[in-house]
N, C-alpha and C. Protein backbone atom coordinates (compact mmCIF):
# COMPACT_ATOMS: atom_id res chain seq x y z
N UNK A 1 116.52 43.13 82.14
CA UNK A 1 116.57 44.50 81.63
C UNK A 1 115.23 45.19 81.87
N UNK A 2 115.71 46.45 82.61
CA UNK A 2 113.80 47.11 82.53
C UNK A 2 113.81 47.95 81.41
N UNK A 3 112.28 47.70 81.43
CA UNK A 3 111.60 47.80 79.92
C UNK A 3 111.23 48.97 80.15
N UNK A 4 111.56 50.45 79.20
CA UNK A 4 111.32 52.05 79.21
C UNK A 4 110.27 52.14 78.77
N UNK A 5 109.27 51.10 77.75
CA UNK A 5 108.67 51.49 76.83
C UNK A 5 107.16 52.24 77.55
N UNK A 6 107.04 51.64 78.99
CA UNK A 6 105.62 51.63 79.13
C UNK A 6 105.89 53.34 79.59
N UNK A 7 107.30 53.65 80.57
CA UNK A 7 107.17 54.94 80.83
C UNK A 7 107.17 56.20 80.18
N UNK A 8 107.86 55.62 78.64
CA UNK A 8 107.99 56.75 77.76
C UNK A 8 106.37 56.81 77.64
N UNK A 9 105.70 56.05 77.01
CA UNK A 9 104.30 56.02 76.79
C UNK A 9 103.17 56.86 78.10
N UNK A 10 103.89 56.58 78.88
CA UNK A 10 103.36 57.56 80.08
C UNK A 10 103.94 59.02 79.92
N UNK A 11 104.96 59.28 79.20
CA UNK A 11 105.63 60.73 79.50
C UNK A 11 105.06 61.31 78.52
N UNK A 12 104.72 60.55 76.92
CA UNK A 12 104.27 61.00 76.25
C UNK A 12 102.33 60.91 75.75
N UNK A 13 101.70 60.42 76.59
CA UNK A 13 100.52 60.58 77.01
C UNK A 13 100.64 61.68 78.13
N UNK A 14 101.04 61.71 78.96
CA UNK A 14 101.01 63.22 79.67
C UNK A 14 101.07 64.55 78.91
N UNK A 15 102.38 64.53 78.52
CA UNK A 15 102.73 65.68 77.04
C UNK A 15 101.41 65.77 76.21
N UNK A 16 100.80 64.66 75.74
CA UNK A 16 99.67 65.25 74.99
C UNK A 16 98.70 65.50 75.91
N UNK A 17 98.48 65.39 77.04
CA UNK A 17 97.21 65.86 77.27
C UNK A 17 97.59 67.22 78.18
N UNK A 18 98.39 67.94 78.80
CA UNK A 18 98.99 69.13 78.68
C UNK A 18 99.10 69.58 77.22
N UNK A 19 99.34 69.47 76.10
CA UNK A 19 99.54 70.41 75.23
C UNK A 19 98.00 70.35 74.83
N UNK A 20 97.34 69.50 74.77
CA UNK A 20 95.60 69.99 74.82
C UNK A 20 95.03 71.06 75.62
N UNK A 21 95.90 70.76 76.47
CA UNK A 21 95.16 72.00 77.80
C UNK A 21 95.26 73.25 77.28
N UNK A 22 96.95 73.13 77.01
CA UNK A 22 97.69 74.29 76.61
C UNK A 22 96.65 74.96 75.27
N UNK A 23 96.73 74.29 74.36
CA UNK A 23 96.12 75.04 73.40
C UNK A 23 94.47 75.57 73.23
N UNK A 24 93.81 74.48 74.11
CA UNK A 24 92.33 74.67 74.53
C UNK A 24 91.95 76.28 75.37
N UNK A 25 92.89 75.82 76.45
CA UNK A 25 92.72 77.04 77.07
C UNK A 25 92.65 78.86 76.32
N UNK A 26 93.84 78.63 75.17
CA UNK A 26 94.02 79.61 74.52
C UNK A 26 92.80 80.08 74.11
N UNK A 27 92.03 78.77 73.05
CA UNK A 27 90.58 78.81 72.40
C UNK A 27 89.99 78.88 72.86
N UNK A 28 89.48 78.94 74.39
CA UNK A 28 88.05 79.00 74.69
C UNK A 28 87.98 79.27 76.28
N UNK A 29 89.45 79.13 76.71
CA UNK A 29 89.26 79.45 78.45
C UNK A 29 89.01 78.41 79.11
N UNK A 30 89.74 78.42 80.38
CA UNK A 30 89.81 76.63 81.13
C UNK A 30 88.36 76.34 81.34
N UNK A 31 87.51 77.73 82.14
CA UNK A 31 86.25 77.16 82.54
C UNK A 31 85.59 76.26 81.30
N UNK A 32 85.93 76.46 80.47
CA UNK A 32 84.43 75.99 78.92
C UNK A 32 85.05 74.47 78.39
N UNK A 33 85.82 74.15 79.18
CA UNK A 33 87.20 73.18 78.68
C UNK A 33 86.16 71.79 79.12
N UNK A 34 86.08 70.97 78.59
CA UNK A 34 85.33 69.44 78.98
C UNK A 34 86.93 68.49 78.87
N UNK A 35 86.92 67.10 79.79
CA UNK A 35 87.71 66.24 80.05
C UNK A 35 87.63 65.82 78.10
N UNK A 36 85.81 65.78 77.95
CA UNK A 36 85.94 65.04 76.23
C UNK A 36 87.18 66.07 75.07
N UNK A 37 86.93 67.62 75.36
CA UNK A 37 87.68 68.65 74.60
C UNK A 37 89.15 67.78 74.62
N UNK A 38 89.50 67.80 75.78
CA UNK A 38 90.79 67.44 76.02
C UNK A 38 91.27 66.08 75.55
N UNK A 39 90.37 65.46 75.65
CA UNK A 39 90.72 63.73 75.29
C UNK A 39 90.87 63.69 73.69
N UNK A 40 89.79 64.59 73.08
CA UNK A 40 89.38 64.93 71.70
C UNK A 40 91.18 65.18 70.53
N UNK A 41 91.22 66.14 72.02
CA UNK A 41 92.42 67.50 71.29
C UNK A 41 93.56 66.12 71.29
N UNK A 42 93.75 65.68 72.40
CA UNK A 42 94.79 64.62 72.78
C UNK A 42 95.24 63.58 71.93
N UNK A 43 94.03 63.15 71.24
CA UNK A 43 93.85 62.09 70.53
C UNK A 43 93.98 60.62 71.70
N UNK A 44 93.24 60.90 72.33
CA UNK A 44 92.99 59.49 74.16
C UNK A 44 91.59 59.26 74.00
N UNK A 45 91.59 57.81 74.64
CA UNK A 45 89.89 58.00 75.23
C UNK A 45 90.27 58.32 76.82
N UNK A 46 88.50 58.29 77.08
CA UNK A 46 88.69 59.05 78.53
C UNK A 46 89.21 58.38 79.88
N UNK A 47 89.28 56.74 79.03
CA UNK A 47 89.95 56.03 80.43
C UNK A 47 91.62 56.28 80.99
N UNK A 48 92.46 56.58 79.42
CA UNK A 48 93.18 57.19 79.58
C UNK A 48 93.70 58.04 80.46
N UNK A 49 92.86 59.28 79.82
CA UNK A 49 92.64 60.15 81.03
C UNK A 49 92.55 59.92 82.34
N UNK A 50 91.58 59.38 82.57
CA UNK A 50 91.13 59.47 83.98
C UNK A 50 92.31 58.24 84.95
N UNK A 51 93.18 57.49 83.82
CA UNK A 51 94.14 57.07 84.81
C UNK A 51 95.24 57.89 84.68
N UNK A 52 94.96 59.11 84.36
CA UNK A 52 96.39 59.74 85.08
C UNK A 52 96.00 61.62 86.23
N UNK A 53 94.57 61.23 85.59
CA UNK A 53 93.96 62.30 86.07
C UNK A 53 92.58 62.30 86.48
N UNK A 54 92.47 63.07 87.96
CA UNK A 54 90.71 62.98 88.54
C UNK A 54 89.74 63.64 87.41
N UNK A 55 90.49 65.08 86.99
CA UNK A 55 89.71 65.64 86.16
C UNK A 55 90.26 66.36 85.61
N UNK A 56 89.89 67.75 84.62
CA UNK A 56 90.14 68.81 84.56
C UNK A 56 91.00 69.53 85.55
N UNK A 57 90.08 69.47 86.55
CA UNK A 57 91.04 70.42 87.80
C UNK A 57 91.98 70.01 88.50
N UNK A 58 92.24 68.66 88.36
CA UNK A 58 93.57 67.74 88.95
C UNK A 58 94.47 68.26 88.04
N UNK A 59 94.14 67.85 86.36
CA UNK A 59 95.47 68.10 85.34
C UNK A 59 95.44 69.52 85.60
N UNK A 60 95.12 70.68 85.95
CA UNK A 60 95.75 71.72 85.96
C UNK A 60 96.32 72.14 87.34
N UNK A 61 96.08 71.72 88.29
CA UNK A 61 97.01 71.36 89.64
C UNK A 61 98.26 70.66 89.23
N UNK A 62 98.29 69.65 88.46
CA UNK A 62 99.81 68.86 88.23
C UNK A 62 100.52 69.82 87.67
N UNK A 63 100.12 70.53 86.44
CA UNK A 63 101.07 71.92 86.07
C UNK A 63 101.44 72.83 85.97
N UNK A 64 100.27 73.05 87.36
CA UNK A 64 100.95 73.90 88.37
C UNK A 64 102.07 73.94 89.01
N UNK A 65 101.77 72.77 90.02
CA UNK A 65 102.81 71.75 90.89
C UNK A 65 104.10 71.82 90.12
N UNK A 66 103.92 71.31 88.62
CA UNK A 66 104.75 70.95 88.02
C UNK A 66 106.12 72.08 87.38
N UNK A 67 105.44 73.32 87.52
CA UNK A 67 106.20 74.87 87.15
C UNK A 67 106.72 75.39 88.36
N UNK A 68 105.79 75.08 90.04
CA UNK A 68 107.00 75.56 90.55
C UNK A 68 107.56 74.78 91.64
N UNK A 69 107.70 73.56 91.22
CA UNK A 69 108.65 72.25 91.80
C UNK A 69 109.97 73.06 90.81
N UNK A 70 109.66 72.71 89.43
CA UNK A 70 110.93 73.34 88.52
C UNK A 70 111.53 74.52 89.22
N UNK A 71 110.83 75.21 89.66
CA UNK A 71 111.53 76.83 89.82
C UNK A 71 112.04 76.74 90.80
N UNK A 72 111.80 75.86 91.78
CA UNK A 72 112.11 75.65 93.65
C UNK A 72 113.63 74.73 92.87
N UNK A 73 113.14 73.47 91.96
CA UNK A 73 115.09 73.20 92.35
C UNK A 73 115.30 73.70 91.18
N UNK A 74 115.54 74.16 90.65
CA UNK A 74 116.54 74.62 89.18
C UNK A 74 116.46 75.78 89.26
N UNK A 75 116.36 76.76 90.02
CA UNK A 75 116.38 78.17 90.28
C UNK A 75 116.73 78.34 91.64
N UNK A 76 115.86 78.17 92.41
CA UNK A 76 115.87 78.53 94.18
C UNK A 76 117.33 78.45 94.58
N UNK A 77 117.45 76.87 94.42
CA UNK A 77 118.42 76.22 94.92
C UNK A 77 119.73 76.50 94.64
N UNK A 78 119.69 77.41 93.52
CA UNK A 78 120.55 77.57 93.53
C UNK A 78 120.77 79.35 93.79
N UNK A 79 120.17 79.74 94.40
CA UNK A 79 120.56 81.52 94.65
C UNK A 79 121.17 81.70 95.86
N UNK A 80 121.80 80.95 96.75
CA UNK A 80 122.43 81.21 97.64
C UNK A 80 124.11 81.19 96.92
N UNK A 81 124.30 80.08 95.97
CA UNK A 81 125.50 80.34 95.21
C UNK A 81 125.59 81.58 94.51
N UNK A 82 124.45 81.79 93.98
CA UNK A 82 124.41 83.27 92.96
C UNK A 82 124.98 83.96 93.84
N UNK A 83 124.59 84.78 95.05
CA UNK A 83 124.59 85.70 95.66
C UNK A 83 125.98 85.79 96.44
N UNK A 84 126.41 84.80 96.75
CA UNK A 84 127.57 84.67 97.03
C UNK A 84 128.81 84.84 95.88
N UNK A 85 128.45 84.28 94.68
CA UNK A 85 129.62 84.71 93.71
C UNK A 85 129.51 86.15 92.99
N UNK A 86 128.31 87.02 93.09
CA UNK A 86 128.38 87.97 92.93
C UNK A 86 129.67 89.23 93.49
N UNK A 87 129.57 88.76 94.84
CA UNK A 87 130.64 89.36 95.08
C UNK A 87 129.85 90.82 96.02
N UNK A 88 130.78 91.36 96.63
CA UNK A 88 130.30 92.83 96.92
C UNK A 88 130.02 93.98 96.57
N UNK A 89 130.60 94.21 95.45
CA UNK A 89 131.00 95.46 94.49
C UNK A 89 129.97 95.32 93.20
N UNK A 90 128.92 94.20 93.28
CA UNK A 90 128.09 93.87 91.90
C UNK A 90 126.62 93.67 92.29
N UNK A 91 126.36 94.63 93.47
CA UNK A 91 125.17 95.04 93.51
C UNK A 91 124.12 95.01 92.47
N UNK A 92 124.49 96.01 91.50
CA UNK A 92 123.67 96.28 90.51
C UNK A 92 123.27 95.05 89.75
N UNK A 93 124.16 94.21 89.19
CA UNK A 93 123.88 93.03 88.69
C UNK A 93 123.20 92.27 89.12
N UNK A 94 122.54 92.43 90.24
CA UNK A 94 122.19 91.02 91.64
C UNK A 94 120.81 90.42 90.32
N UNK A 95 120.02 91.55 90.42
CA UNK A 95 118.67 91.41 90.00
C UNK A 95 118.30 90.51 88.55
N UNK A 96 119.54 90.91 87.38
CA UNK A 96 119.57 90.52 86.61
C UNK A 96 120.21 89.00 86.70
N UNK A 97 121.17 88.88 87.75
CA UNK A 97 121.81 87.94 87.68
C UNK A 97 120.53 86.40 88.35
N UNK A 98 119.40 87.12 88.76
CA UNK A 98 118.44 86.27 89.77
C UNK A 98 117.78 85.76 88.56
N UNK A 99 116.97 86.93 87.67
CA UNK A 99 116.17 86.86 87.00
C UNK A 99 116.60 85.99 85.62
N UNK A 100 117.69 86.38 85.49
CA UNK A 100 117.61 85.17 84.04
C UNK A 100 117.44 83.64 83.95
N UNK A 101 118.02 82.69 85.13
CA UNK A 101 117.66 81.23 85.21
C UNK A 101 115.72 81.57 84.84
N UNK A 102 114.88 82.47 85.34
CA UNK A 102 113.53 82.48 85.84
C UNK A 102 112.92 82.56 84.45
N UNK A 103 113.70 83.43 83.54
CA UNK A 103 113.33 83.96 82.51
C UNK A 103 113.27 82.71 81.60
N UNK A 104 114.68 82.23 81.42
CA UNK A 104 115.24 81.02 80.77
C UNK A 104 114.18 79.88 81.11
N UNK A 105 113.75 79.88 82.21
CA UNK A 105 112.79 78.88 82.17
C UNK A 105 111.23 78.96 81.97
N UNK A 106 111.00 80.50 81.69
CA UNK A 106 109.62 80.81 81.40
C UNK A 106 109.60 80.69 79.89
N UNK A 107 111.09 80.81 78.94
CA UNK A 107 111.17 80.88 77.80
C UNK A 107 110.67 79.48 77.17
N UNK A 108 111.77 78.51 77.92
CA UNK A 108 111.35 77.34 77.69
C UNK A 108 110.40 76.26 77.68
N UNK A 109 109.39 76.69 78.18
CA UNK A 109 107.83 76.15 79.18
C UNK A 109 106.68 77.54 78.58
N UNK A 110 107.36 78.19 77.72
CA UNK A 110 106.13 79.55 77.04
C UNK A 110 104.59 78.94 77.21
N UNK A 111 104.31 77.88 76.37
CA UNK A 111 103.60 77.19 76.15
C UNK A 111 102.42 77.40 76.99
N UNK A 112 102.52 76.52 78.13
CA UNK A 112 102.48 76.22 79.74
C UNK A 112 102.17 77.21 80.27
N UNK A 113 103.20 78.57 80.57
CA UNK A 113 103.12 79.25 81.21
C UNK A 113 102.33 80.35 80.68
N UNK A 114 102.10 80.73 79.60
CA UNK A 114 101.35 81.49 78.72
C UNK A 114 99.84 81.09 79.12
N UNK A 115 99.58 79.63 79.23
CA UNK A 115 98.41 79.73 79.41
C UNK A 115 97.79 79.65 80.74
N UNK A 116 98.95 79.30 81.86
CA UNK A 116 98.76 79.03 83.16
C UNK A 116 98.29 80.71 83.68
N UNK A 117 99.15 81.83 83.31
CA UNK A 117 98.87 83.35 83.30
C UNK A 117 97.91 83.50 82.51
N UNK A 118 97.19 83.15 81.35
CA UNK A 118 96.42 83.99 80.48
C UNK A 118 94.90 84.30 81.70
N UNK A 119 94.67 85.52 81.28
CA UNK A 119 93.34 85.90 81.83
C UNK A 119 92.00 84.26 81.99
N UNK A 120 92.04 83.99 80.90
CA UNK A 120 90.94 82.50 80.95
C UNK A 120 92.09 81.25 81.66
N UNK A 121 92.60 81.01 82.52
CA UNK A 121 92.99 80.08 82.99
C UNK A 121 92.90 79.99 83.87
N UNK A 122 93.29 79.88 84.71
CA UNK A 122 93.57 79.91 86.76
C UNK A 122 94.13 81.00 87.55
N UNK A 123 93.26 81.76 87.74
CA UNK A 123 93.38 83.06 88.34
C UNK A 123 94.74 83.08 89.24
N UNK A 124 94.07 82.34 90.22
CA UNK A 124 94.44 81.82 91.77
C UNK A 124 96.30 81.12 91.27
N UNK A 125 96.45 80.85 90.43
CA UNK A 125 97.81 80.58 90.14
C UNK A 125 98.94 81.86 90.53
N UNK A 126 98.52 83.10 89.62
CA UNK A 126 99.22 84.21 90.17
C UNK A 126 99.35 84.38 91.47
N UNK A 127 98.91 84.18 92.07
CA UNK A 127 98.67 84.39 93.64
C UNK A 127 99.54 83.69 94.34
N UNK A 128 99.46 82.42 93.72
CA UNK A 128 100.31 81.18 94.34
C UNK A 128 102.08 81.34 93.78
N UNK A 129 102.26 82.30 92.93
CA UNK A 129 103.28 82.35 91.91
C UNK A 129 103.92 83.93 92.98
N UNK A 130 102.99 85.00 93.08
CA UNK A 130 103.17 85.77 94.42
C UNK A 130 103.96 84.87 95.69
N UNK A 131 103.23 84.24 96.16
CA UNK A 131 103.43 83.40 97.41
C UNK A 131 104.85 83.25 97.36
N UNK A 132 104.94 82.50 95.95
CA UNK A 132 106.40 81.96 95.58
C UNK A 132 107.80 82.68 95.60
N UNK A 133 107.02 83.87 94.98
CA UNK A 133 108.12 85.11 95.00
C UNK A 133 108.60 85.45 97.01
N UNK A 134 107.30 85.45 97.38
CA UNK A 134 107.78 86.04 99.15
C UNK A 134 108.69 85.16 99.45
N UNK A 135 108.54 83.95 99.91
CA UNK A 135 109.47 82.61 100.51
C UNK A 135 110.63 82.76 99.43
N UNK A 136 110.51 83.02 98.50
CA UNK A 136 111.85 82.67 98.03
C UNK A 136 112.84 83.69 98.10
N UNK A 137 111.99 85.63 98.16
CA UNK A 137 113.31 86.38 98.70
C UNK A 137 113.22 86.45 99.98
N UNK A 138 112.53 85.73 101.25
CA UNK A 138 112.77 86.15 102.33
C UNK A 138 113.04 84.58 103.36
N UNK A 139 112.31 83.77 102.67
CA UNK A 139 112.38 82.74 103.71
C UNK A 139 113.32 81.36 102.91
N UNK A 140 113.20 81.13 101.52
CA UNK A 140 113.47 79.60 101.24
C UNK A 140 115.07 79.84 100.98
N UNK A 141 116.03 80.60 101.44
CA UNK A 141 117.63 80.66 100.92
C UNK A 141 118.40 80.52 102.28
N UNK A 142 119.56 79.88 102.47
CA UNK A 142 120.28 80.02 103.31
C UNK A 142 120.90 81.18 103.27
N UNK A 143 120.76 82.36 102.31
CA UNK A 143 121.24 83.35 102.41
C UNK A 143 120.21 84.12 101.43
N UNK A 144 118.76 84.96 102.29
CA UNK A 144 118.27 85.40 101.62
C UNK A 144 118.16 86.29 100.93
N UNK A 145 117.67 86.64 99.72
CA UNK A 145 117.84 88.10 98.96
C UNK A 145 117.56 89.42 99.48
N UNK A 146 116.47 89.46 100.32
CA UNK A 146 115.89 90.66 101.29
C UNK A 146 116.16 90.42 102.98
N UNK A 147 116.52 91.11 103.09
CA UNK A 147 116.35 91.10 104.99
C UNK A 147 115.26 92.13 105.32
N UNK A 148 114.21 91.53 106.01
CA UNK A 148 113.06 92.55 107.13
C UNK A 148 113.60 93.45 107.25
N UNK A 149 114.91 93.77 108.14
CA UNK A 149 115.16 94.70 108.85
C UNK A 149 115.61 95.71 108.14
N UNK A 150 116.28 95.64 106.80
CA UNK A 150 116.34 96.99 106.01
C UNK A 150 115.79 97.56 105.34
N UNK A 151 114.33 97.15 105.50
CA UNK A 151 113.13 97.44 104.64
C UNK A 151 112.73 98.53 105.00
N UNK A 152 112.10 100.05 104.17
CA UNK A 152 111.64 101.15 104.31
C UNK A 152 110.29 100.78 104.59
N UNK A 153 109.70 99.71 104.31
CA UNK A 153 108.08 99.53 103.65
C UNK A 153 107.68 98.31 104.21
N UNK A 154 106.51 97.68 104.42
CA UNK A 154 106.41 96.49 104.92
C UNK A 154 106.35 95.76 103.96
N UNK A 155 107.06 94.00 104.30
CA UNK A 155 107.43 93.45 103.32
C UNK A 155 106.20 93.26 102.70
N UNK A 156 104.66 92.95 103.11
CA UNK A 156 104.19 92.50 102.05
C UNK A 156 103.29 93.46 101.02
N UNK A 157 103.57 94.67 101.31
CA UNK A 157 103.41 95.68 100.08
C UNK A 157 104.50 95.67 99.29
N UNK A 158 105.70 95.48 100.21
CA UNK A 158 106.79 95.49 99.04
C UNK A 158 106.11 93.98 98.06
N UNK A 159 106.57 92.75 98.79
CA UNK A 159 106.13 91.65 97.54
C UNK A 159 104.77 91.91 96.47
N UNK A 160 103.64 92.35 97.01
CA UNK A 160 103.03 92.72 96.13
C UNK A 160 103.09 93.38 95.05
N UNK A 161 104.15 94.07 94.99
CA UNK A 161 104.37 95.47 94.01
C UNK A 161 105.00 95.11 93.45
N UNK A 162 106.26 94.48 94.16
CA UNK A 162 107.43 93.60 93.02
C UNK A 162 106.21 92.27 91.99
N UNK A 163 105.25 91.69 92.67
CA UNK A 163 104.77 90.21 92.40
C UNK A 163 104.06 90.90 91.01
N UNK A 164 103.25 92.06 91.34
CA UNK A 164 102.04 92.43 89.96
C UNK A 164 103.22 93.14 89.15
N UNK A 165 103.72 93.57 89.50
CA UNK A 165 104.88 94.49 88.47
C UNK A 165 105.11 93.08 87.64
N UNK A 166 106.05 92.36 88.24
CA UNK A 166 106.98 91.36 87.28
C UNK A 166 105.89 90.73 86.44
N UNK A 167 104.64 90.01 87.22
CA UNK A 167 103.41 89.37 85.90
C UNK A 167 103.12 90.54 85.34
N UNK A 168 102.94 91.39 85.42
CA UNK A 168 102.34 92.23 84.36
C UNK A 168 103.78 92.07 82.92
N UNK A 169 104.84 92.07 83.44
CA UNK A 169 105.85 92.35 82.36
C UNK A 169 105.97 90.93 81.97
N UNK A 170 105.86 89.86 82.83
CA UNK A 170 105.77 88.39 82.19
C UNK A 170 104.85 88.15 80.91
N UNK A 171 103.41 88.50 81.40
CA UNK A 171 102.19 88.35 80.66
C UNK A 171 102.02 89.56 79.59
N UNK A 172 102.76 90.53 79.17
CA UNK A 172 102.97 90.97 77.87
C UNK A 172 104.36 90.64 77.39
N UNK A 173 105.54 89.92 78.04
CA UNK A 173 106.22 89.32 76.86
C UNK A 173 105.94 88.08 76.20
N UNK A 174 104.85 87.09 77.64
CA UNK A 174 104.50 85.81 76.29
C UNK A 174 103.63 86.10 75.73
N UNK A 175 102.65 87.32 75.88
CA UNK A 175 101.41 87.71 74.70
C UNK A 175 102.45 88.52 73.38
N UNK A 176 103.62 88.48 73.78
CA UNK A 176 104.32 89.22 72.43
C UNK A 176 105.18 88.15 71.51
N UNK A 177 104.69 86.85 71.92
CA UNK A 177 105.06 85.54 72.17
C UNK A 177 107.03 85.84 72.49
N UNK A 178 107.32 86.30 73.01
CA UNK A 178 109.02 86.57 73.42
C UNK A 178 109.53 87.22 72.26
N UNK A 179 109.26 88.15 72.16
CA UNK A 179 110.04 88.91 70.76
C UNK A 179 110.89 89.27 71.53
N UNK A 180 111.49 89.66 72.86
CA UNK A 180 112.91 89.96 73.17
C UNK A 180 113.54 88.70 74.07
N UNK A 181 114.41 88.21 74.20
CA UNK A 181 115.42 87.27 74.44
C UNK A 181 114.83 87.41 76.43
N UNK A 182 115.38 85.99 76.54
CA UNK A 182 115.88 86.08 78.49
C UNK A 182 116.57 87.16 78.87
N UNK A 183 117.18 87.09 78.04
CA UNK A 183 118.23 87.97 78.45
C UNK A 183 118.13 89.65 78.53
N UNK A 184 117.12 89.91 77.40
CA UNK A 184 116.46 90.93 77.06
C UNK A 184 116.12 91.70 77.98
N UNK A 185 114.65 90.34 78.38
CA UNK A 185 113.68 90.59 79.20
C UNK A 185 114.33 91.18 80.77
N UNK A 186 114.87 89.91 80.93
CA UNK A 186 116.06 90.09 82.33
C UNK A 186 116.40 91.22 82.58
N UNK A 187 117.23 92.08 81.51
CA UNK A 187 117.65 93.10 81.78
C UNK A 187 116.76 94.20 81.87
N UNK A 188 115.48 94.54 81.19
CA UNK A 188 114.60 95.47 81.64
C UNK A 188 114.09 95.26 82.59
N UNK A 189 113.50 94.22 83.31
CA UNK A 189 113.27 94.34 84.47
C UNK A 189 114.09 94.32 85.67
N UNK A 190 115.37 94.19 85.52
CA UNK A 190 116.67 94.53 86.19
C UNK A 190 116.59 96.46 86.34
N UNK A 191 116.27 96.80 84.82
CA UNK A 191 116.46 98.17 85.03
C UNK A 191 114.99 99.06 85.97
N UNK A 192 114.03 98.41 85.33
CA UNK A 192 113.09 98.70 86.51
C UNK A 192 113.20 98.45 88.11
N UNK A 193 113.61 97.45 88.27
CA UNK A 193 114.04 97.48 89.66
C UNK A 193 115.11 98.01 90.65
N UNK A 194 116.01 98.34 89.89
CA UNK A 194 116.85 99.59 90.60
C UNK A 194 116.66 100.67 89.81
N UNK A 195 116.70 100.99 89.07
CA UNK A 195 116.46 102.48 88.83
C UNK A 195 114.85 102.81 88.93
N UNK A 196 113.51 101.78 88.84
CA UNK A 196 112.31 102.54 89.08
C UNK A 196 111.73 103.19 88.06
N UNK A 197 110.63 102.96 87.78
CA UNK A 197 110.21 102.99 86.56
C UNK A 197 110.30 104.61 85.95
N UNK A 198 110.34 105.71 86.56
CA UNK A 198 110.69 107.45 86.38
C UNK A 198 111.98 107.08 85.41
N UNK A 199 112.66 106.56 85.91
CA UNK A 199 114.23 106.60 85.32
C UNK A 199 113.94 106.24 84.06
N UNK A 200 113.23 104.58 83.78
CA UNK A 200 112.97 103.98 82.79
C UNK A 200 111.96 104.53 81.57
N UNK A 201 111.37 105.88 82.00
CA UNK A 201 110.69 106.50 81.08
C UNK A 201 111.58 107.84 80.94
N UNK A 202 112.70 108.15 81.17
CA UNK A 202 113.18 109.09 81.42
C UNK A 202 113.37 110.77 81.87
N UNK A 203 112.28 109.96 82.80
CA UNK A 203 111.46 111.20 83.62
C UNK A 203 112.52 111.97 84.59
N UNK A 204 114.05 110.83 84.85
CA UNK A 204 114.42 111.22 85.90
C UNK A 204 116.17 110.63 86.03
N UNK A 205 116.86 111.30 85.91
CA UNK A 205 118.12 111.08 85.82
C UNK A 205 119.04 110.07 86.61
């Protein structure tokens, strides 16, 4: 019989030293963060640590890695089905129908992702979370969400605009710690994206 015990003990020594991160970061910002803070917060010594991690900047590469491995299969993978059962006539829905798995899983991982976005954490993450957004409406689908060729604008002003728009609305609903639902959220930024933010202030019919 194989024995679970040593891996749970691994899943749950990981868990604590991510939720150290998680909450450190909040207090004081990744730069000011020591391996000891973390081991401290963890309740580990540092050998611990250091066998599951080079440093500081390794454990926040793993959950990185680790948020958008999740989003590539439990989202990506599956938007070529989305888009196809949408149908023709449900345009309007597309956006909302993309955005809620994304939402649902930012809800669930708040934690994490709250601090992976907060201003004191890893800049360079947004960027990489950008990146994520391009390949995934133009290159990672067997049936992608955008085509080049019907674009008014070049795509990568378009991704940019869509990429800071959506973190900006990400990073004030987990600073509001989610006072409105996935579903909520989903749908306002559904409505910003086809109707445009004039409409959404009701500047414009």
């Amino acid at each position: 019989m194989i024995d679970n015990s040593s891996d749970l003990r691994v899943i749950r020594t990981r868990e604590a030293i991510k939720n150290a991160l998680i909450e450190l970061i909040d207090e004081k910002g990744f730069e000011a963060i020591t391996v000891k803070d973390i081991t401290t917060r963890a309740k580990i010594n540092r050998g611990t640590f250091y066998s599951h991690y080079q440093d500081k900047y390794d454990l926040m590469t793993k959950c990185e890695e680790e948020v958008m491995n999740e989003l590539a299969e439990k989202i990506v993978e599956n938007f070529p089905s989305i888009i196809e059962n949408l149908g023709a006539n449900s345009t309007n829905s597309t956006p909302f129908t993309i955005l809620l798995p994304f939402f649902e899983y930012l809800y669930r991982n708040k934690g994490l992702m709250k601090a992976l976005l907060d201003p004191k954490g890893d800049l360079s993450f947004q960027t990489r979370l950008k990146e994520f957004m391009l390949k995934t409406l133009f290159e990672n689908n067997r049936t992608p969400i955008l085509k080049e060729k019907n674009l008014l604008v070049p795509p990568e002003y378009l991704i940019s605009y869509i990429g800071s728009a959506h973190l900006g609305v990400i990073q004030q609903w987990l600073n509001k710690d989610q006072k409105e639902s996935p579903q909520e959220i989903a749908r306002i930024i559904s409505t910003l994206s086809i109707n445009g933010p004039f409409f959404a202030a009701g500047l414009k019919k």
